[in-house]
PDB file of N, CA and C in Angstrom:
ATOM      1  N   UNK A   1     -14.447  -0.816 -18.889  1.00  0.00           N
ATOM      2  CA  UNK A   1     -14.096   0.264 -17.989  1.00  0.00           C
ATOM      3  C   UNK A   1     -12.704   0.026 -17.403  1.00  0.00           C
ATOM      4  N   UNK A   2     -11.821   1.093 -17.259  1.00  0.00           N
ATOM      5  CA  UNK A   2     -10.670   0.498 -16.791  1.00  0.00           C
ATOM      6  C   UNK A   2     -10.463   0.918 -15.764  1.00  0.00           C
ATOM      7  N   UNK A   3      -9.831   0.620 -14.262  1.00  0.00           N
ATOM      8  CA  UNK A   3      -9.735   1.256 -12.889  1.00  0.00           C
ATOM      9  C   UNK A   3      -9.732   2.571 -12.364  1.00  0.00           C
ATOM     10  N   UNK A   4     -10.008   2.999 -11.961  1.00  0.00           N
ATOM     11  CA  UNK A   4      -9.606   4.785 -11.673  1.00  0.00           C
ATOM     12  C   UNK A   4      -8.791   4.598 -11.137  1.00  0.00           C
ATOM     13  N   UNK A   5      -7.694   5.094 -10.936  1.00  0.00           N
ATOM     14  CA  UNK A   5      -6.200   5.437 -10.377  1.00  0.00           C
ATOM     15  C   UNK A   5      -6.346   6.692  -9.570  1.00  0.00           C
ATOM     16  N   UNK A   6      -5.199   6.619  -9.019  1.00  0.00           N
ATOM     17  CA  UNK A   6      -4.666   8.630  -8.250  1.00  0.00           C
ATOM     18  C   UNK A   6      -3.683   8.287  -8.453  1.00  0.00           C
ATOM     19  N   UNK A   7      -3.272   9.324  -9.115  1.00  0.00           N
ATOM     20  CA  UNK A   7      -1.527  10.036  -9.428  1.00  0.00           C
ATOM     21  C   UNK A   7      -0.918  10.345  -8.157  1.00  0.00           C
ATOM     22  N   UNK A   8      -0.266   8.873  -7.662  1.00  0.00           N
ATOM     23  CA  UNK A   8       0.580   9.939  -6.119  1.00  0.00           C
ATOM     24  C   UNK A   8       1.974  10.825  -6.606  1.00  0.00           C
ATOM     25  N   UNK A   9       1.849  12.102  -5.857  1.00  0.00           N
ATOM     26  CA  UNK A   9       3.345  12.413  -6.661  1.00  0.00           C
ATOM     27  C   UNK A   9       4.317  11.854  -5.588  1.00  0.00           C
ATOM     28  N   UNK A  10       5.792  12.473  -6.321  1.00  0.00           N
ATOM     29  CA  UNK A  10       6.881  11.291  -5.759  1.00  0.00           C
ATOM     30  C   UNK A  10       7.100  11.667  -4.427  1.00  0.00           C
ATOM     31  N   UNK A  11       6.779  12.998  -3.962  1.00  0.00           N
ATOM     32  CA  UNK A  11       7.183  12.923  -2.735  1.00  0.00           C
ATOM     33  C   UNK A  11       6.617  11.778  -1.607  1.00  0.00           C
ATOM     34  N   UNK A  12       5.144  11.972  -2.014  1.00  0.00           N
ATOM     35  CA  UNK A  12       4.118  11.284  -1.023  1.00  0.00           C
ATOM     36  C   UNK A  12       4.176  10.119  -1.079  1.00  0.00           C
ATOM     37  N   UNK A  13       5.051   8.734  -2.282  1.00  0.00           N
ATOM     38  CA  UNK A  13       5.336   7.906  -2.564  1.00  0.00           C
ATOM     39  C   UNK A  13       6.413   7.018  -2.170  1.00  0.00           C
ATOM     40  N   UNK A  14       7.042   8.401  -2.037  1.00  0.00           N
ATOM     41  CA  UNK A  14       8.586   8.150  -1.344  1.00  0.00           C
ATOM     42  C   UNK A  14       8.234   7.727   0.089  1.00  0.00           C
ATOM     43  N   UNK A  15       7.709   8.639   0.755  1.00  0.00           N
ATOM     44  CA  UNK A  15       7.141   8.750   2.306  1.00  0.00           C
ATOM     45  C   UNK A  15       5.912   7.194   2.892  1.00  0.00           C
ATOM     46  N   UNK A  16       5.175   7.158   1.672  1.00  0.00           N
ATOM     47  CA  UNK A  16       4.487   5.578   1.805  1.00  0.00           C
ATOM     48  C   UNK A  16       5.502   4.877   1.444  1.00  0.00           C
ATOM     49  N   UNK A  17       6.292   4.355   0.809  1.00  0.00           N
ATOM     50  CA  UNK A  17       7.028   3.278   0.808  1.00  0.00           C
ATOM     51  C   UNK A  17       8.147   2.755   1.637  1.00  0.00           C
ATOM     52  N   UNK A  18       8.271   3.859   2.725  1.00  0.00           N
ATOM     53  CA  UNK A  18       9.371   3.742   3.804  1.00  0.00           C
ATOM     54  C   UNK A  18       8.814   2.735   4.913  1.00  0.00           C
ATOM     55  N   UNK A  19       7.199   2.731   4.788  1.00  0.00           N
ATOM     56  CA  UNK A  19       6.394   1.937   5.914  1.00  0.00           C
ATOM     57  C   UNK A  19       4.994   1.214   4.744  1.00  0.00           C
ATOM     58  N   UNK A  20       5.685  -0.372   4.871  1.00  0.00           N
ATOM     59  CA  UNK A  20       4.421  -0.642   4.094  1.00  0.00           C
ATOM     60  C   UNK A  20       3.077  -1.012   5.132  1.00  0.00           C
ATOM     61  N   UNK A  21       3.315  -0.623   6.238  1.00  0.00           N
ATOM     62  CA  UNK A  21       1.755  -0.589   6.938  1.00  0.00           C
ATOM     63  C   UNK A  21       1.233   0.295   6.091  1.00  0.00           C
ATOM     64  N   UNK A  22       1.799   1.517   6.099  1.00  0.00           N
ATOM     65  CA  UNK A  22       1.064   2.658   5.925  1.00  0.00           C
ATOM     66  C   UNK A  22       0.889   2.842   4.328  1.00  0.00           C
ATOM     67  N   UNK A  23       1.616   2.298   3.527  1.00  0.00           N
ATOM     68  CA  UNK A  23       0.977   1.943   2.274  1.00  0.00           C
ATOM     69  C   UNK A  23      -0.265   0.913   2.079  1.00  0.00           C
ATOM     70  N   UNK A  24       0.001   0.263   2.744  1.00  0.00           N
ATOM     71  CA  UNK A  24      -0.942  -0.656   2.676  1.00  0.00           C
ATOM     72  C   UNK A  24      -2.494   0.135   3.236  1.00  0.00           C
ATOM     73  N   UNK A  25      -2.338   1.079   4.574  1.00  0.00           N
ATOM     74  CA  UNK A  25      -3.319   1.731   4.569  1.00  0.00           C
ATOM     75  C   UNK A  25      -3.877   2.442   3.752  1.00  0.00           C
ATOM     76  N   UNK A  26      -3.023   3.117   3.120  1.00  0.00           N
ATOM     77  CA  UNK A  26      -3.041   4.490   2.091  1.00  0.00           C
ATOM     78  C   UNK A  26      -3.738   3.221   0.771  1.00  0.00           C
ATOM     79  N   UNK A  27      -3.619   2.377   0.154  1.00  0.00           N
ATOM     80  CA  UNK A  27      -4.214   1.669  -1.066  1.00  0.00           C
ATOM     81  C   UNK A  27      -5.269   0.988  -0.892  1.00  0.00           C
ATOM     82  N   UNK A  28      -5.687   1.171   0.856  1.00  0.00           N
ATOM     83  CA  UNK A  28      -7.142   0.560   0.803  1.00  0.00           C
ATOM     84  C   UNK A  28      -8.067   1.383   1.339  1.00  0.00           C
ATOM     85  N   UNK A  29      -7.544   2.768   1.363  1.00  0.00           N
ATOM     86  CA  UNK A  29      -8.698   3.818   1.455  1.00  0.00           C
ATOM     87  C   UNK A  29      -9.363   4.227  -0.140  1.00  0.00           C
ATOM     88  N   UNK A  30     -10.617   4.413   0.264  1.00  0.00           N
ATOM     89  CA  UNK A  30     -11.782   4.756  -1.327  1.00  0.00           C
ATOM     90  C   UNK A  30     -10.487   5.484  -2.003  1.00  0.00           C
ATOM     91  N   UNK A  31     -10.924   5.610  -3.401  1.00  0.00           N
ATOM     92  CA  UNK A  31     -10.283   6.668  -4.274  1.00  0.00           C
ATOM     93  C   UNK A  31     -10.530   7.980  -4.116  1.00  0.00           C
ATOM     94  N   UNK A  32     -11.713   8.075  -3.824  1.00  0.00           N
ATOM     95  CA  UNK A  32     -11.983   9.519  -3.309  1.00  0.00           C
ATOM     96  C   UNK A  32     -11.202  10.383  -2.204  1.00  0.00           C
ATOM     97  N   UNK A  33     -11.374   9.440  -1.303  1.00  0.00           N
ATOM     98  CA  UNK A  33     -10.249   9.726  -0.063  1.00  0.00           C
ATOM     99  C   UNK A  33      -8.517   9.719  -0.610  1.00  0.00           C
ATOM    100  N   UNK A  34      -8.066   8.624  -1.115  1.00  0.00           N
ATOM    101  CA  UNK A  34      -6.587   8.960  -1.511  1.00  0.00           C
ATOM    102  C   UNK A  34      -6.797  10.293  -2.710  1.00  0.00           C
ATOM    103  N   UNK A  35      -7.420  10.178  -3.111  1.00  0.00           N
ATOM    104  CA  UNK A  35      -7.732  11.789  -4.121  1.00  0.00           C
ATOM    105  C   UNK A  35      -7.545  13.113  -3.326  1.00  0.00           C
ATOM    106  N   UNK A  36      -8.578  12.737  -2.495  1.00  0.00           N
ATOM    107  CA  UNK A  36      -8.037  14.189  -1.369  1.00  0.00           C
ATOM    108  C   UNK A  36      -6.751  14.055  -0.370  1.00  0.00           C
ATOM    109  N   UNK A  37      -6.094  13.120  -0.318  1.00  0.00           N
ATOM    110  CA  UNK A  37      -4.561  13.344   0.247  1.00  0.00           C
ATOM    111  C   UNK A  37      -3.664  13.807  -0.754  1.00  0.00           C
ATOM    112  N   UNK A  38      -3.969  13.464  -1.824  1.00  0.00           N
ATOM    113  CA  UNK A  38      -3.520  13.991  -2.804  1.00  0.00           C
ATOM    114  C   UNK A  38      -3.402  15.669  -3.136  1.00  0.00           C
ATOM    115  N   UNK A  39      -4.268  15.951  -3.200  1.00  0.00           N
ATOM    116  CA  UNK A  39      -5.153  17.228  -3.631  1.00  0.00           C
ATOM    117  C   UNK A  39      -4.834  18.243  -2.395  1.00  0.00           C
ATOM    118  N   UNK A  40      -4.417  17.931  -1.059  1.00  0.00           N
ATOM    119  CA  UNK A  40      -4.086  18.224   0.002  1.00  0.00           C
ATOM    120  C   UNK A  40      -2.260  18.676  -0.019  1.00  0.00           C
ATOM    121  N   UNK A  41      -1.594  17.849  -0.668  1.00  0.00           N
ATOM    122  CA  UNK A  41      -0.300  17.494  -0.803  1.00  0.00           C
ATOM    123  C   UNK A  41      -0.042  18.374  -1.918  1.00  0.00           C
ATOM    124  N   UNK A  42      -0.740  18.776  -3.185  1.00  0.00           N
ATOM    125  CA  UNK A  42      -0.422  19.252  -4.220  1.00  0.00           C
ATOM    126  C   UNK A  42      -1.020  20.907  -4.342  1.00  0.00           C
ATOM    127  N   UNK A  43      -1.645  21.070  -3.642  1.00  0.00           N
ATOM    128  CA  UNK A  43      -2.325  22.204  -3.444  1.00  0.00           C
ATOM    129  C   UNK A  43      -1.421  23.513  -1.921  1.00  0.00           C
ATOM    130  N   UNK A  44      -0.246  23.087  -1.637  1.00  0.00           N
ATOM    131  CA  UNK A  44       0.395  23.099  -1.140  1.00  0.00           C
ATOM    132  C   UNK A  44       1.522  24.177  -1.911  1.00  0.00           C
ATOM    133  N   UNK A  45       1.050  25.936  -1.562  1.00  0.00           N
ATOM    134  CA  UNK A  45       2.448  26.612  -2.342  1.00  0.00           C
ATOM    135  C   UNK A  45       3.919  26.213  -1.901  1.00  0.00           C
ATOM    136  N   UNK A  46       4.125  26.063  -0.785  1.00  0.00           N
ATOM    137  CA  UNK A  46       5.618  26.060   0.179  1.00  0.00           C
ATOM    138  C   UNK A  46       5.638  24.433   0.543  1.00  0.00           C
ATOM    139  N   UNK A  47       6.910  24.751   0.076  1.00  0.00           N
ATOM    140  CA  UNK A  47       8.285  23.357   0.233  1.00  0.00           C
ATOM    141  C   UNK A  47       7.709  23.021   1.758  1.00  0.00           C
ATOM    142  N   UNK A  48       7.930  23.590   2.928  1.00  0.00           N
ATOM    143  CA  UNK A  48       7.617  23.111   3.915  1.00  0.00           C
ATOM    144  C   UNK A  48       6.343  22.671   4.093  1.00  0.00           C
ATOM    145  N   UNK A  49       5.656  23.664   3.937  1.00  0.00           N
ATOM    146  CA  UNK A  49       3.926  22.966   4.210  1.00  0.00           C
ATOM    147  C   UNK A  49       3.589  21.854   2.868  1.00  0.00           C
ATOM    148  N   UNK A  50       4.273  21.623   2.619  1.00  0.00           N
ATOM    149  CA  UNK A  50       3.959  20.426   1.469  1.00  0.00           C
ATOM    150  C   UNK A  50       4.567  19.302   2.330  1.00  0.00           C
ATOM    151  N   UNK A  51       5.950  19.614   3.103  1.00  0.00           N
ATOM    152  CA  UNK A  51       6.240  18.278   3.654  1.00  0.00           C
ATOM    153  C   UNK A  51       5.162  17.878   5.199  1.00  0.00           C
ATOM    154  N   UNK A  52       5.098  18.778   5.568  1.00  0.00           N
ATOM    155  CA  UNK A  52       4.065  18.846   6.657  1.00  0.00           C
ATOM    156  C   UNK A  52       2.923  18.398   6.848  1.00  0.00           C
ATOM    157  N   UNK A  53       2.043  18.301   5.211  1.00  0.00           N
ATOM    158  CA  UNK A  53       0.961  18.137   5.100  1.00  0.00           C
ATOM    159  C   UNK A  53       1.180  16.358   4.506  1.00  0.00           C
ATOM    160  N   UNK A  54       2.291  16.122   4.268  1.00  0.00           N
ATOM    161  CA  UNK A  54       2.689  14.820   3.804  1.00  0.00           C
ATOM    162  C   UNK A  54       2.892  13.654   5.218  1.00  0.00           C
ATOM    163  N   UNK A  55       3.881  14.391   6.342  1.00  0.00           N
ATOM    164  CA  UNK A  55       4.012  13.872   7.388  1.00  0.00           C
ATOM    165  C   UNK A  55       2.660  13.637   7.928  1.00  0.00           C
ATOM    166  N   UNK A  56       1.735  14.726   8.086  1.00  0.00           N
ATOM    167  CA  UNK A  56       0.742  14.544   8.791  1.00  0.00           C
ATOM    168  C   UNK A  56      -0.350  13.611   8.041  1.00  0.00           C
ATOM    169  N   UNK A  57      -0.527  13.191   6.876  1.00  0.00           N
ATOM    170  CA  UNK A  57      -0.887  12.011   5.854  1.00  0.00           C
ATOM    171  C   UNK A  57      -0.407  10.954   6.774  1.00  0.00           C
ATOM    172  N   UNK A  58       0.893  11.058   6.754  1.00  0.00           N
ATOM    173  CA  UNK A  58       1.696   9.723   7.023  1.00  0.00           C
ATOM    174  C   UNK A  58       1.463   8.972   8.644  1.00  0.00           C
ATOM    175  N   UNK A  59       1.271   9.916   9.015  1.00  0.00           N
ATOM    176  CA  UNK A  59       0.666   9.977  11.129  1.00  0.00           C
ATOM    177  C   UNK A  59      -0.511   9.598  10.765  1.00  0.00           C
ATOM    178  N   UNK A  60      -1.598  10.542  10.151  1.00  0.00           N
ATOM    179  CA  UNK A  60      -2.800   9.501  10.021  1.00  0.00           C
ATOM    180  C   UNK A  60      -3.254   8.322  10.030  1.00  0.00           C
ATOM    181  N   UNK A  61      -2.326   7.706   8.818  1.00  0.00           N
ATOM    182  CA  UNK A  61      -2.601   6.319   8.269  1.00  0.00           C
ATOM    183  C   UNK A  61      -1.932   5.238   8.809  1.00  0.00           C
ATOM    184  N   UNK A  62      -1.182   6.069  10.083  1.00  0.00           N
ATOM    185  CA  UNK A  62      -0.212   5.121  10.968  1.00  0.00           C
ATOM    186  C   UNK A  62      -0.808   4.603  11.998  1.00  0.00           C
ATOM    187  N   UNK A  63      -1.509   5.622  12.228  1.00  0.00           N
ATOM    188  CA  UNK A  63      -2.504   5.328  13.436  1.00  0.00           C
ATOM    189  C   UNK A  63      -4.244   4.764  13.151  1.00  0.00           C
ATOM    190  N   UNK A  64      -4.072   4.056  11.995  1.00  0.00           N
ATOM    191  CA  UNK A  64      -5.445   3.249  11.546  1.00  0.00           C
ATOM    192  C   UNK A  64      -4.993   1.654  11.736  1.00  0.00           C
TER     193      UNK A  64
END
């Protein structure tokens, strides 16, 4: 069996790697859960509410 992964796209990648707390949060939540930040982030028609919904990811996992 080989690992299940989530495809982060680059924005949301970019934004975790500026703070490795918050990467570090973001890679030890279930897959299911980083699936739906995902799915949250990509499901997103507008440039703005895509960054919005990324920031507010990023506040989340800041405050764990």
């Amino acid at each position: 069996l080989e690992p299940r992964t989530v495809d982060v796209p680059d924005d949301l990648a970019a934004a975790l790697a500026e703070n490795p707390g918050v990467r570090a949060a973001f890679d030890a939540l279930s897959n299911s859960v980083r699936k739906e930040h995902v799915r949250q982030v990509e499901s997103a028609k507008a440039e703005e509410t895509r960054n919005r919904r990324i920031a507010n990811i990023i506040a989340k996992l800041g405050e764990e």
